[in-house]
Protein backbone atom coordinates (compact mmCIF):
# COMPACT_ATOMS: atom_id res chain seq x y z
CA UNK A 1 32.51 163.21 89.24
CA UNK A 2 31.74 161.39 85.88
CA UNK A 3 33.83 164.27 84.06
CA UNK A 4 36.71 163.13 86.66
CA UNK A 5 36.82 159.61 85.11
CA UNK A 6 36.47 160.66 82.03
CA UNK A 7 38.73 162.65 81.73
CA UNK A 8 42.32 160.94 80.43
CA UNK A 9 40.51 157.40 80.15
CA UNK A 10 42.22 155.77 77.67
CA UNK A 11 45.82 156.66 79.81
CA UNK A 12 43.62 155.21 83.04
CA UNK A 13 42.95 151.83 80.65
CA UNK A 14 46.82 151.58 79.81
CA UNK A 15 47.87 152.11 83.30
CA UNK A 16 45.91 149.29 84.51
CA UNK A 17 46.86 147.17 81.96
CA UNK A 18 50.79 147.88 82.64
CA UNK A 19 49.95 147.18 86.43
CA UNK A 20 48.56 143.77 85.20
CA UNK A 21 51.28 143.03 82.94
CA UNK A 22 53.89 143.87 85.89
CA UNK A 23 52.18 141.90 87.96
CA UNK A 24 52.64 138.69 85.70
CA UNK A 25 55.61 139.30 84.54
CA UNK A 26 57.14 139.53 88.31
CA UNK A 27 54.86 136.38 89.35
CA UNK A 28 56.58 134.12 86.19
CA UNK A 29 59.63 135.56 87.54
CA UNK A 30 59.71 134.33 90.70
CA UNK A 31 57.47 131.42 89.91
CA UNK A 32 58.47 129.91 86.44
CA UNK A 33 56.76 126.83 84.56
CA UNK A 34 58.96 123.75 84.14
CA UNK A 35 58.07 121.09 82.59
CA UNK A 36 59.46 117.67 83.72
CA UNK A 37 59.71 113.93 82.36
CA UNK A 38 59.63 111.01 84.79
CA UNK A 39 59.08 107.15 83.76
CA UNK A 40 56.16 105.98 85.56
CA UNK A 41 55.28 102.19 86.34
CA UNK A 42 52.35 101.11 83.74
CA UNK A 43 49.56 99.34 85.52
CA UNK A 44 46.98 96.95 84.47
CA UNK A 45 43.15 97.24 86.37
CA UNK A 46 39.88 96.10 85.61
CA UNK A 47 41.23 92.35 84.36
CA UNK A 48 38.45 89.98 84.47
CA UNK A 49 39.04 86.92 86.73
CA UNK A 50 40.46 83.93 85.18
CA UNK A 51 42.47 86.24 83.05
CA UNK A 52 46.43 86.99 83.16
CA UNK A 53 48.60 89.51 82.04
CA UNK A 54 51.24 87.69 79.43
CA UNK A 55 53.19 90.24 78.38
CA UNK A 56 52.96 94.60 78.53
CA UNK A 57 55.41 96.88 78.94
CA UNK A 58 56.29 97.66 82.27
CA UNK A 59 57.14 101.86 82.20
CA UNK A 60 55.63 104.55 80.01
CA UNK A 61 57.69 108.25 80.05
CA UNK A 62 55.19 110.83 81.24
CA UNK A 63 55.95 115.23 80.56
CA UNK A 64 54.27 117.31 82.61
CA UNK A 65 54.30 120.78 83.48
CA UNK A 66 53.48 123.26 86.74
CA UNK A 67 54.99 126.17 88.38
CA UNK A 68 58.51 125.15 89.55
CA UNK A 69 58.31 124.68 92.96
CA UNK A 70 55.16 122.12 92.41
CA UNK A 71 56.78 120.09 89.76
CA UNK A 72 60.13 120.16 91.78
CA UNK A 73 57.97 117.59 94.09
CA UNK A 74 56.51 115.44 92.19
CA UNK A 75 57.84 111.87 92.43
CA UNK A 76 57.24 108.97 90.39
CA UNK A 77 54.91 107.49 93.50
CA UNK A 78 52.38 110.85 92.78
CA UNK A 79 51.93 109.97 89.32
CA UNK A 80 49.65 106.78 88.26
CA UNK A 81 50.09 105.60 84.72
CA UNK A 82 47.43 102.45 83.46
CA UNK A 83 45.78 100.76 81.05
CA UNK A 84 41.54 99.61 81.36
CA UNK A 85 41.71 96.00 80.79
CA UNK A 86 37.10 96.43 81.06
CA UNK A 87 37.36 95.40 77.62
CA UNK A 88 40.52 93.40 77.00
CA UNK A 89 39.98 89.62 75.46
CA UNK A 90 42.45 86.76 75.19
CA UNK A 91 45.12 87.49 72.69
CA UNK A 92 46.98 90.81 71.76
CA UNK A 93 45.20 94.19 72.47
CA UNK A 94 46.22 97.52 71.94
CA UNK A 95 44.94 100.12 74.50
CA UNK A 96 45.50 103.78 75.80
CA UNK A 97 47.31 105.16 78.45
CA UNK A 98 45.60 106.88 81.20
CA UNK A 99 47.63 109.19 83.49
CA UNK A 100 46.54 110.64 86.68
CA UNK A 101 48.28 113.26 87.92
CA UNK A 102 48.51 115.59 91.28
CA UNK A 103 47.25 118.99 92.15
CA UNK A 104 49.16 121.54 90.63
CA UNK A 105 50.36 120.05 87.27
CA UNK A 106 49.00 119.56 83.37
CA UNK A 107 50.21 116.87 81.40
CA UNK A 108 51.75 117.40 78.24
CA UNK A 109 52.00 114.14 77.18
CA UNK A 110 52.67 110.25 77.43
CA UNK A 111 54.97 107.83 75.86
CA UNK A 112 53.87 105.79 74.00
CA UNK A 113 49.67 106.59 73.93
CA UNK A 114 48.97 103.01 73.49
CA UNK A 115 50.30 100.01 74.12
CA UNK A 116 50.16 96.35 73.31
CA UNK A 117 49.09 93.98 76.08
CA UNK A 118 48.87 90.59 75.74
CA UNK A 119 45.96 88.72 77.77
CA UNK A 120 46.12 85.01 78.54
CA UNK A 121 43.88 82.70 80.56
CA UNK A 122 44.95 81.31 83.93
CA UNK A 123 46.04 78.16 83.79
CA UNK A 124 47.67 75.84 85.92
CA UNK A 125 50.85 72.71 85.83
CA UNK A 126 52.06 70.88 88.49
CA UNK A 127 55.54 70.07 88.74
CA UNK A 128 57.92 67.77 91.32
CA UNK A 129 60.71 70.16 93.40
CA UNK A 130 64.34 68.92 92.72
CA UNK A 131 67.74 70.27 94.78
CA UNK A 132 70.35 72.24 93.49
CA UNK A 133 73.22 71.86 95.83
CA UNK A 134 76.08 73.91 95.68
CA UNK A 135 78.88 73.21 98.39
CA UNK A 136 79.94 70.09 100.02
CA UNK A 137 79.87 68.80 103.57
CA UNK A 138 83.03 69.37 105.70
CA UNK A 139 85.49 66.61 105.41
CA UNK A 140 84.67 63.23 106.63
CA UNK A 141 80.98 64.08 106.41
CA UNK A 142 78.47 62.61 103.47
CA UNK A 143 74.16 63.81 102.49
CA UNK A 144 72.32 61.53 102.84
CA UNK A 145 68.60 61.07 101.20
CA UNK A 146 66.98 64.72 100.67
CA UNK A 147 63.56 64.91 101.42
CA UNK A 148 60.78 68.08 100.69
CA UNK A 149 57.66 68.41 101.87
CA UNK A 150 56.12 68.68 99.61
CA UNK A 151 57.96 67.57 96.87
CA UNK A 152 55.20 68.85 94.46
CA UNK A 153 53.78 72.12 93.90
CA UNK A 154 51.12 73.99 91.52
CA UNK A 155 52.52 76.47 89.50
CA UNK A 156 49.67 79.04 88.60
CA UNK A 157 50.27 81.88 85.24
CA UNK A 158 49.95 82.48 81.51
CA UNK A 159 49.74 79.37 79.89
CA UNK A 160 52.38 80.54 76.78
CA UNK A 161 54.99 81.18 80.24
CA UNK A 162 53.82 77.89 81.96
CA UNK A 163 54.71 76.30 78.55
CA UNK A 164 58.45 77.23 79.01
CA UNK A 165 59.26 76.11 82.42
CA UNK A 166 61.54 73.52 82.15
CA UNK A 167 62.01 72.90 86.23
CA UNK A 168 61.08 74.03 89.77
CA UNK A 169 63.86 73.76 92.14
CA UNK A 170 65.03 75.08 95.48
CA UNK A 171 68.71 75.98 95.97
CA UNK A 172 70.54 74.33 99.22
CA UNK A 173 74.00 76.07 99.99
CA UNK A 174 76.36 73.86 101.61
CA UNK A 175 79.62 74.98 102.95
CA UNK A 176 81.42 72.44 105.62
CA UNK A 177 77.80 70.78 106.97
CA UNK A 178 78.65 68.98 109.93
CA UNK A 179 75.32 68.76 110.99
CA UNK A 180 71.53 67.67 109.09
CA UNK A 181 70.60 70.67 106.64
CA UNK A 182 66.86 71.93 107.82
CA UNK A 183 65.70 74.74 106.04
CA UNK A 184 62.40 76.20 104.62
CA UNK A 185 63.18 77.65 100.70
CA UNK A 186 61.75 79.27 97.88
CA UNK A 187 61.11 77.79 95.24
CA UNK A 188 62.25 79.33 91.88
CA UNK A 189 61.35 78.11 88.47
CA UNK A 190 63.26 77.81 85.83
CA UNK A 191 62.86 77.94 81.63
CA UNK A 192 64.45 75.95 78.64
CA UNK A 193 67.72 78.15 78.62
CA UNK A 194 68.35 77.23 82.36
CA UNK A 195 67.47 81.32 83.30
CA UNK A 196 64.87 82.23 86.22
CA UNK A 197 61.68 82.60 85.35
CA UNK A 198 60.26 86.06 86.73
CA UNK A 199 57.02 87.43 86.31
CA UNK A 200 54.53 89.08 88.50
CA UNK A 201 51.46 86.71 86.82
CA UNK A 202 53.42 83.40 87.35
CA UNK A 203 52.45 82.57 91.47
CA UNK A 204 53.60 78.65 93.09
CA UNK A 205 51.38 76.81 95.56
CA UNK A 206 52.93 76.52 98.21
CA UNK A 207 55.65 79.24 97.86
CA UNK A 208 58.43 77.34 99.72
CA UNK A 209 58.87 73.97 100.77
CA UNK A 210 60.68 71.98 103.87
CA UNK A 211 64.29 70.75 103.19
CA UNK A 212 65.62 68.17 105.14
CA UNK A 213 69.21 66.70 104.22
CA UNK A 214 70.50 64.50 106.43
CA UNK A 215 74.59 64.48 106.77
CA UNK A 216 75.87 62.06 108.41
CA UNK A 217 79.71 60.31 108.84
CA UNK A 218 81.55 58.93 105.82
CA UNK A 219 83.60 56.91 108.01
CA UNK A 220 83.70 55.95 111.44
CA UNK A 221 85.43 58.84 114.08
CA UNK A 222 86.95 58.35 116.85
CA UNK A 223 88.55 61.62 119.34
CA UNK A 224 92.18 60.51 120.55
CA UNK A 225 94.57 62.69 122.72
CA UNK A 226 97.35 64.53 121.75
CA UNK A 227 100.58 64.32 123.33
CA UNK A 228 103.85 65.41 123.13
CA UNK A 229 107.37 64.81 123.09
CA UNK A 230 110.35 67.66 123.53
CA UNK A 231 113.23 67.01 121.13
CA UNK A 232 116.34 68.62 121.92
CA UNK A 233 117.07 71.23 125.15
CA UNK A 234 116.99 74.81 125.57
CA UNK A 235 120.55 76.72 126.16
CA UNK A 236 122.69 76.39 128.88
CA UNK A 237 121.06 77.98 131.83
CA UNK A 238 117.92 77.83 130.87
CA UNK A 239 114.81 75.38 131.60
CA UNK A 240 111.15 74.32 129.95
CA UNK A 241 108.68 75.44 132.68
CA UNK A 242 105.29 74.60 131.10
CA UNK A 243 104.03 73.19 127.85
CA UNK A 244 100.69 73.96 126.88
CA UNK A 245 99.19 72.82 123.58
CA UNK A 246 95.95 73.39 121.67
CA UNK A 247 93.71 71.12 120.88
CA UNK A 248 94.25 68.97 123.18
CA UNK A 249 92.49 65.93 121.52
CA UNK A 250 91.30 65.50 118.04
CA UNK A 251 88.90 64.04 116.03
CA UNK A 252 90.06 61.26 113.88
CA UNK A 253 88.24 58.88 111.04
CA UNK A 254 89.42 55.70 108.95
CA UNK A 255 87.48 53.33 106.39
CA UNK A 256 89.03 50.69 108.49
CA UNK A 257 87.51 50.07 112.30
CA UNK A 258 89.91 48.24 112.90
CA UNK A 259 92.85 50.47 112.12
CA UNK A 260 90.67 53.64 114.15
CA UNK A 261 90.39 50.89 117.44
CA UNK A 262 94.23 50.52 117.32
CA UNK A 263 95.00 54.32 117.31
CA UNK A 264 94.84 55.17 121.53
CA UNK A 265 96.83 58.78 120.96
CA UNK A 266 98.28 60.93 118.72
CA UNK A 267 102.08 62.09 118.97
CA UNK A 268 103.54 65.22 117.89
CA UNK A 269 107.56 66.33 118.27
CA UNK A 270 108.45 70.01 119.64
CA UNK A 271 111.87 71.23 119.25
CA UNK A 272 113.23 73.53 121.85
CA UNK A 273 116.65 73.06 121.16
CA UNK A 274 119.06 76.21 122.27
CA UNK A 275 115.66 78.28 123.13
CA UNK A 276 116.33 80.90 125.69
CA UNK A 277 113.08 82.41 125.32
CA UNK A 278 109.25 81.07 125.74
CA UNK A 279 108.35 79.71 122.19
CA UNK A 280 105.21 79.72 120.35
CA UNK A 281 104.41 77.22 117.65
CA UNK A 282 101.76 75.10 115.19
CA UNK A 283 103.09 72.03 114.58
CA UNK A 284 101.70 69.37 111.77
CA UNK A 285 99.87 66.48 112.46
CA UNK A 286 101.27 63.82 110.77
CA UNK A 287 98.67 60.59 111.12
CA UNK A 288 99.62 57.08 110.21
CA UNK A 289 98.59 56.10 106.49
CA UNK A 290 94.73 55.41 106.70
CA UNK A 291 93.43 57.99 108.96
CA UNK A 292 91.86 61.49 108.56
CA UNK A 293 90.88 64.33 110.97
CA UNK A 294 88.01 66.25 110.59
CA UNK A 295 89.41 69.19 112.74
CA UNK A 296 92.54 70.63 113.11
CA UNK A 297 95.41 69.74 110.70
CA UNK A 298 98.01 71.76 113.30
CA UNK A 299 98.24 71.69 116.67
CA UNK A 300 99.29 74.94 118.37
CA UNK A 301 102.38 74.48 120.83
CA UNK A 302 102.92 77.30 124.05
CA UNK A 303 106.51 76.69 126.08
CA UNK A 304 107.39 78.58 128.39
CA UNK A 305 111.48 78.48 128.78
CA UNK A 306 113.26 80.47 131.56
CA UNK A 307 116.37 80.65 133.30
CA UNK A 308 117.05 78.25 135.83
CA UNK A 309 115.96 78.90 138.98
């Protein structure tokens, strides 16, 4: 039996090392390696309390490599990318990049391998809320006296940011108000330049404050009637059944009381002159010098005409 084996050994050695090499060659074939490059958020952990991220950069580019189907996968979310702040002090500090990375895959590398950081102790301002208002009240209709609660907040981040706000400030959007503006906003802070401040160190206390605007009249209202009058007639034959028209009263405002008091209706003219069908209209409003509506500037106008009966 040992002659058996011994016989044509070193063909026996080849042959299994051919079967091996087959095997591999047919396993990359059907399962290549890829390598892959994805930008990865860059992290910050271990920061001691009291301390504040000022500045870092905010993506590193991380190659990696795996059999195909694996790295096809892989997502940004399955990759972590971060720097150990253990060790990190006030001021500028340069520090590696760690990666972890899932089941399956190697890294081949990371871009950059160290970055700067900046580190800055918390500190604090506090600063009064003001209103930007963009918009106006609808026509007739004035603000009257803001008010926030509160009208002060803490503003809590790097102290070479908190050094460059110039304002906090809440935006109200106003677009035909009628009625008081109640609203709970955030509020945003802005720098020297008049751009938003964003940063994910820089945190406000409270995060959004109560607006209250009241709007109120500019002048005094009063709602008249409409009516009409029919100039003219339809053609021979024919007849006005109904008239309808829409609104039927308006809303009307004057500086003067005593020119609003005076005003009991408002008159419009509708032509139906040689109509022999039903007619459909807006006609103008046309108020005496001194008044206003706050509504509708036309009135809409339905007749219905048909032959005589």
């Amino acid at each position: 039996m040992l002659q058996y084996f011994r016989t044509n050994l070193k063909y026996r050695i080849i042959a299994i090392f051919l079967a091996i090499g087959i095997w591999f060659f047919v396993f990359e074939e059907k399962n290549p390696t890829r390598e892959s490059v994805v930008n990865v958020p860059l992290e910050a952990r271990g920061l001691e309390q009291g301390l504040v991220i000022a500045s870092k950069p905010a993506s590193v580019n991380v190659r990696f490599q795996g059999r195909k189907p694996i790295v096809d996968g892989v997502t940004t979310r399955d990759i972590k990318a971060y720097v150990k702040m253990t060790t990190a002090h006030v001021g500028d500090n340069t520090l590696p990049v760690y990666i972890d990375l899932p089941q399956g895959v190697k890294l081949v590398g990371v871009e950059p391998t160290y970055v700067d950081v900046k580190v800055d102790s918390i500190t604090s301002v506090q600063l009064p809320v003001v209103i930007k208002i963009t918009g106006t009240p609808a026509h007739g209709f004035k603000l009257g006296k803001p008010q926030l609660s509160p009208d002060q907040i803490m503003v809590l981040g790097p102290r070479n940011v908190l050094e460059d706000i110039e304002k906090a400030y809440v935006d109200v959007r106003l677009s035909g108000a009628k009625e008081d503006y109640i609203k709970s906003l955030p509020v945003k802070l802005e720098d020297r330049l008049g751009s938003q401040i964003y940063h994910e160190w820089v945190k406000t206390r409270p995060e959004a404050v109560e607006v209250f605007m009241p709007v109120i009249g500019d002048n005094p209202t009063r709602t008249v009637p409409v009516t009409y009058e029919l100039k003219g007639k339809p053609a021979k034959g024919y007849e006005v059944k109904n008239v309808d028209i829409y609104p039927k009263v308006v809303e009307i405002s004057s500086q003067s009381q005593e020119l609003l008091q005076k005003v009991n209706y408002i008159p419009i003219e509708i032509s139906v002159a040689g109509s022999k069908e039903s007619l459909e209209m807006e006609v103008p409003l046309e108020l005496p010098e001194g008044l206003t509506t706050t509504g509708k500037q036309n009135i809409k106008a339905f007749i219905t005409i048909e032959p005589k009966g």
